[in-house]
PDB file of N, CA and C in Angstrom:
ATOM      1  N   UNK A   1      27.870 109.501 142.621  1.00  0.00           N
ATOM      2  CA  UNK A   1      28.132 110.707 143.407  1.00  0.00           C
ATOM      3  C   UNK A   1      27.229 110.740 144.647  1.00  0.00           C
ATOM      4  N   UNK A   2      26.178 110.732 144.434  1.00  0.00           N
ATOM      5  CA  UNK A   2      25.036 110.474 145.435  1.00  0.00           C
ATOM      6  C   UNK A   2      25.082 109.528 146.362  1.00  0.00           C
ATOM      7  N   UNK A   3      25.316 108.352 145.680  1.00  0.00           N
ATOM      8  CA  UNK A   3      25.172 107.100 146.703  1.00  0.00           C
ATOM      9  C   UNK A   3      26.854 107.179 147.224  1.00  0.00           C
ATOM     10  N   UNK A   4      28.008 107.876 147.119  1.00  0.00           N
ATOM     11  CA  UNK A   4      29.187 108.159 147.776  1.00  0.00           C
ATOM     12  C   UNK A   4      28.864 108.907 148.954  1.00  0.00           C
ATOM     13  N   UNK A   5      28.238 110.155 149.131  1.00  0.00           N
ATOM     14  CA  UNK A   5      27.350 111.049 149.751  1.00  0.00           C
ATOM     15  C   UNK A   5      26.594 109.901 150.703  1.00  0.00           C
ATOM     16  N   UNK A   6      25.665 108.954 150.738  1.00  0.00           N
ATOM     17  CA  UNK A   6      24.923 108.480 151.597  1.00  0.00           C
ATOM     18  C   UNK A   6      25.685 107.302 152.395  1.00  0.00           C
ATOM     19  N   UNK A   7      26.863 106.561 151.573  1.00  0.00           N
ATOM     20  CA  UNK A   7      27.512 105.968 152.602  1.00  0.00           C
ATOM     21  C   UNK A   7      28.534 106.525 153.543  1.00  0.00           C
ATOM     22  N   UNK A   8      29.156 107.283 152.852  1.00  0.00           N
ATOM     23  CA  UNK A   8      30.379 108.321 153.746  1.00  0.00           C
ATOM     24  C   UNK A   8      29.176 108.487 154.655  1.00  0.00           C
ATOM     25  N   UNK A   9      28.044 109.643 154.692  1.00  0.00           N
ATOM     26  CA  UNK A   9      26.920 109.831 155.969  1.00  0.00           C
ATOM     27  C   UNK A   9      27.019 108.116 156.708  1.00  0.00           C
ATOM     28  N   UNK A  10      26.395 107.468 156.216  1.00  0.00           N
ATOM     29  CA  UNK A  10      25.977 106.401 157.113  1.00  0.00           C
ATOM     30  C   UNK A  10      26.988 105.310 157.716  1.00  0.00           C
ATOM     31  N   UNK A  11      28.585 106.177 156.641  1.00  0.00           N
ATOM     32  CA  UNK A  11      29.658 105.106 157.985  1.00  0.00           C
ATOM     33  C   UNK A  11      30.081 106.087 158.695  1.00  0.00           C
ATOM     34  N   UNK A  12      29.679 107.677 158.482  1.00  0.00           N
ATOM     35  CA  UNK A  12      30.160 108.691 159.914  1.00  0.00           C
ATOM     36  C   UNK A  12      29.136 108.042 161.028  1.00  0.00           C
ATOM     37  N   UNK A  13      27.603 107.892 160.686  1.00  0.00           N
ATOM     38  CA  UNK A  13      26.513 107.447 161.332  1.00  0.00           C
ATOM     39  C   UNK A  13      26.585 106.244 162.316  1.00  0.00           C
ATOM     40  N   UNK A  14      28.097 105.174 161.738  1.00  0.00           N
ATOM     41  CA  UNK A  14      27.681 104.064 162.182  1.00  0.00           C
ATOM     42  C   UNK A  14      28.630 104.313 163.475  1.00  0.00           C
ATOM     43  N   UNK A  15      30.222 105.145 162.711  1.00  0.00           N
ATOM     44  CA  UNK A  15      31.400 105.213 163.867  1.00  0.00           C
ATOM     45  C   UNK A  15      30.732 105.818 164.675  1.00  0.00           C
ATOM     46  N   UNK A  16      30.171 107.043 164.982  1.00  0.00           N
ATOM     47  CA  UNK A  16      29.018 107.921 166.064  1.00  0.00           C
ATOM     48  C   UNK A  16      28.459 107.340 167.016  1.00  0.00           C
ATOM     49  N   UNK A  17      27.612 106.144 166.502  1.00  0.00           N
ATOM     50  CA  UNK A  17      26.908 105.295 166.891  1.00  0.00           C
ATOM     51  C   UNK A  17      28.090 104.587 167.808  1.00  0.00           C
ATOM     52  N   UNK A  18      29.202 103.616 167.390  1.00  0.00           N
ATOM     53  CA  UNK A  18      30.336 103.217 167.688  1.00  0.00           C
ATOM     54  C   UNK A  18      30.503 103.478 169.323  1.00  0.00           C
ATOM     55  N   UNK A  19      30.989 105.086 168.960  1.00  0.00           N
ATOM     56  CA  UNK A  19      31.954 105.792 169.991  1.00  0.00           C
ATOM     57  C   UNK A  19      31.117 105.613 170.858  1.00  0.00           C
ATOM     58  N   UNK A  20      29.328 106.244 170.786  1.00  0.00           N
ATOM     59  CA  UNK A  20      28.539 106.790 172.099  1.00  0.00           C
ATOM     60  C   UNK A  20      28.146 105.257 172.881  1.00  0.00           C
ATOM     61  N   UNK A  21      27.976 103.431 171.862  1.00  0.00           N
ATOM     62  CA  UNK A  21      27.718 102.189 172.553  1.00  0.00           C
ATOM     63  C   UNK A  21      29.250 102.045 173.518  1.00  0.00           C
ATOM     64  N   UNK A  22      30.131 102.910 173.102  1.00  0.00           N
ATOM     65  CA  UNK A  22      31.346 101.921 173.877  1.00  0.00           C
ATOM     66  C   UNK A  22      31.337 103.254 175.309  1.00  0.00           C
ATOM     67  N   UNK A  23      30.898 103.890 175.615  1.00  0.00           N
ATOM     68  CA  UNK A  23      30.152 104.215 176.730  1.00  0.00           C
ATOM     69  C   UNK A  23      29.463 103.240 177.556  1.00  0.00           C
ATOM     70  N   UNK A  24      28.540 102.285 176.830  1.00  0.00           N
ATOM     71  CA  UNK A  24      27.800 101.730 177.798  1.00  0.00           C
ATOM     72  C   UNK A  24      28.564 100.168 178.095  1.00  0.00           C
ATOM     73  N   UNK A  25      27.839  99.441 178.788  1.00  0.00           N
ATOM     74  CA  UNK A  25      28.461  98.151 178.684  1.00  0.00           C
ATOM     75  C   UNK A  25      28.456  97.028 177.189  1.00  0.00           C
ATOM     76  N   UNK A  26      29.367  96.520 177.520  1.00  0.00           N
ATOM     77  CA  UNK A  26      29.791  95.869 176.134  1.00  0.00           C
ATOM     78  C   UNK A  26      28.625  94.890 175.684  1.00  0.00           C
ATOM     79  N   UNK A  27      27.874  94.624 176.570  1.00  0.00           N
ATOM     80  CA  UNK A  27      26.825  93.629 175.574  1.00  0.00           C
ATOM     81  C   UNK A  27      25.687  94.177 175.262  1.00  0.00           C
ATOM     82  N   UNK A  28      25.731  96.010 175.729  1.00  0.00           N
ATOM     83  CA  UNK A  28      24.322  96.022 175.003  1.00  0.00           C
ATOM     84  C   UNK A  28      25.290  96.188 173.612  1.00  0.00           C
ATOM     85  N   UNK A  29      26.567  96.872 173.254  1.00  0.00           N
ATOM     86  CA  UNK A  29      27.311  96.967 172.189  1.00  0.00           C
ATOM     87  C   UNK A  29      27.105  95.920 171.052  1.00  0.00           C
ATOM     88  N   UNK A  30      27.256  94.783 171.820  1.00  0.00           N
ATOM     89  CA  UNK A  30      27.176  93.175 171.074  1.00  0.00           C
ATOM     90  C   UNK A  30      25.665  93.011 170.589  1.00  0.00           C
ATOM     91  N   UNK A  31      24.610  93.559 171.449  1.00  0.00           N
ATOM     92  CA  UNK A  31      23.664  93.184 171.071  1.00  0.00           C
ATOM     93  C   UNK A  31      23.100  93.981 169.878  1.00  0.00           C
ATOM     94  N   UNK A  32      23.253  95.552 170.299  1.00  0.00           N
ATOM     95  CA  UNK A  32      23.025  96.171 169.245  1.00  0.00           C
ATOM     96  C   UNK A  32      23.573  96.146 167.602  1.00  0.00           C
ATOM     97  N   UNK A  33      24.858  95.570 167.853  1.00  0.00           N
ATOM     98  CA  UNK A  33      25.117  94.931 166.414  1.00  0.00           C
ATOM     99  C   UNK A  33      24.967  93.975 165.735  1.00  0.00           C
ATOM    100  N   UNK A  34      24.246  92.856 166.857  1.00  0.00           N
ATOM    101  CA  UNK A  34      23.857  91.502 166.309  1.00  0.00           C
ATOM    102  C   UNK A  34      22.587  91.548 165.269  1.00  0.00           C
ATOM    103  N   UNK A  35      21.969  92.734 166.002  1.00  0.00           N
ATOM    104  CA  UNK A  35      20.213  92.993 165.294  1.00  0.00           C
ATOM    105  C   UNK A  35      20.931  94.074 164.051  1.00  0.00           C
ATOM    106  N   UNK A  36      21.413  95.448 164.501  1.00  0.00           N
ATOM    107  CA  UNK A  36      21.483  96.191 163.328  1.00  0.00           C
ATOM    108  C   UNK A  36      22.444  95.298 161.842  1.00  0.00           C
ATOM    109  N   UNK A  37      24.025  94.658 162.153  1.00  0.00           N
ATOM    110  CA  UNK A  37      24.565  94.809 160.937  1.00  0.00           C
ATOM    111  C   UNK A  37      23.984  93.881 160.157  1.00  0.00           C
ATOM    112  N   UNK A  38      22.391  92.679 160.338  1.00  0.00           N
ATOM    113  CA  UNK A  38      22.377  92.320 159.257  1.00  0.00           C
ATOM    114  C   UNK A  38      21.112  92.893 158.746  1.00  0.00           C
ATOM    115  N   UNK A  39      20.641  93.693 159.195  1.00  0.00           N
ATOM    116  CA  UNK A  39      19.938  94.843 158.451  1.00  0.00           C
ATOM    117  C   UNK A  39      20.271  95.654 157.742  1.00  0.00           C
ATOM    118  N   UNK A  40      21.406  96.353 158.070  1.00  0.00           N
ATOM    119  CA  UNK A  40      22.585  97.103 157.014  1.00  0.00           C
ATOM    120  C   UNK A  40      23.122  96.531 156.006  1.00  0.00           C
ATOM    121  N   UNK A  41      23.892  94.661 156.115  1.00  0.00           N
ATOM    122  CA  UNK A  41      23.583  94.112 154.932  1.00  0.00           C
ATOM    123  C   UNK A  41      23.103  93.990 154.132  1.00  0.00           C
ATOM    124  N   UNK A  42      21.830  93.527 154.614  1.00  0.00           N
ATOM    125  CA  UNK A  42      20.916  92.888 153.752  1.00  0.00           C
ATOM    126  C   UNK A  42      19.712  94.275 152.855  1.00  0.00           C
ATOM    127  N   UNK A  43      19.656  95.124 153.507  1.00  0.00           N
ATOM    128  CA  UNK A  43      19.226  96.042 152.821  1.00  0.00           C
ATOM    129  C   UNK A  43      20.067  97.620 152.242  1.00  0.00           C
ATOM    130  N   UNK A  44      20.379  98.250 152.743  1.00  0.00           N
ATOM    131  CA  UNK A  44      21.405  99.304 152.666  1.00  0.00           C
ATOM    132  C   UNK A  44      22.850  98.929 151.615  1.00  0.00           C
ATOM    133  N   UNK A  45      23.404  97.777 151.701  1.00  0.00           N
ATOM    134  CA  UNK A  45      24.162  97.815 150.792  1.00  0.00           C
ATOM    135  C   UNK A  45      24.123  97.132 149.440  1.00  0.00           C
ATOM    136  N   UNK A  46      23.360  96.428 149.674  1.00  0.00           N
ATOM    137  CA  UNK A  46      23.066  96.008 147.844  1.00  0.00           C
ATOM    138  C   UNK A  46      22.664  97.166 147.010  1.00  0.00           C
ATOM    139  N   UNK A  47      22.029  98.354 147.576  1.00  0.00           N
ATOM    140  CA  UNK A  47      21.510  99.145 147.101  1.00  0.00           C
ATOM    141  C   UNK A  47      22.442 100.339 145.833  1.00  0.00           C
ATOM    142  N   UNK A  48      24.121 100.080 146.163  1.00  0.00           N
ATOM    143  CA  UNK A  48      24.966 100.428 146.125  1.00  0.00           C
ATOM    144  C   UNK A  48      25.937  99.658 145.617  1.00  0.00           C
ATOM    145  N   UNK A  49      26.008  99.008 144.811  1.00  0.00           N
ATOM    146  CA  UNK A  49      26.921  98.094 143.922  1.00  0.00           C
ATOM    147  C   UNK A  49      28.373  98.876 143.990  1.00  0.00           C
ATOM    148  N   UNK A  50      29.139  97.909 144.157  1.00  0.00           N
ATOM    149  CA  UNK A  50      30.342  98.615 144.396  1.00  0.00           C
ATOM    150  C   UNK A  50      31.106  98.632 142.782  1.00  0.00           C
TER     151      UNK A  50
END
């Protein structure tokens, strides 16, 4: 129940994130996801066994 609660938050968090990079130019977009999604991998979702 809880950990449903923190990913629904953190994939509203990520589309948010999404909408306000595709404002700027596309490679800070690229860049900012090169560093964040394997941080979100590698920590944030194991945490959460599907």
């Amino acid at each position: 129940m809880l950990s449903r609660i923190i990913i629904g938050f953190t994939r509203n968090l990520y589309v948010m994130t999404y909408k306000i990079e595709l404002l700027s130019p596309i490679s800070k977009l690229n860049t900012y996801y090169k560093f964040t999604y394997p941080v979100f991998k590698a920590y944030i979702l194991p945490r959460f066994p599907s």
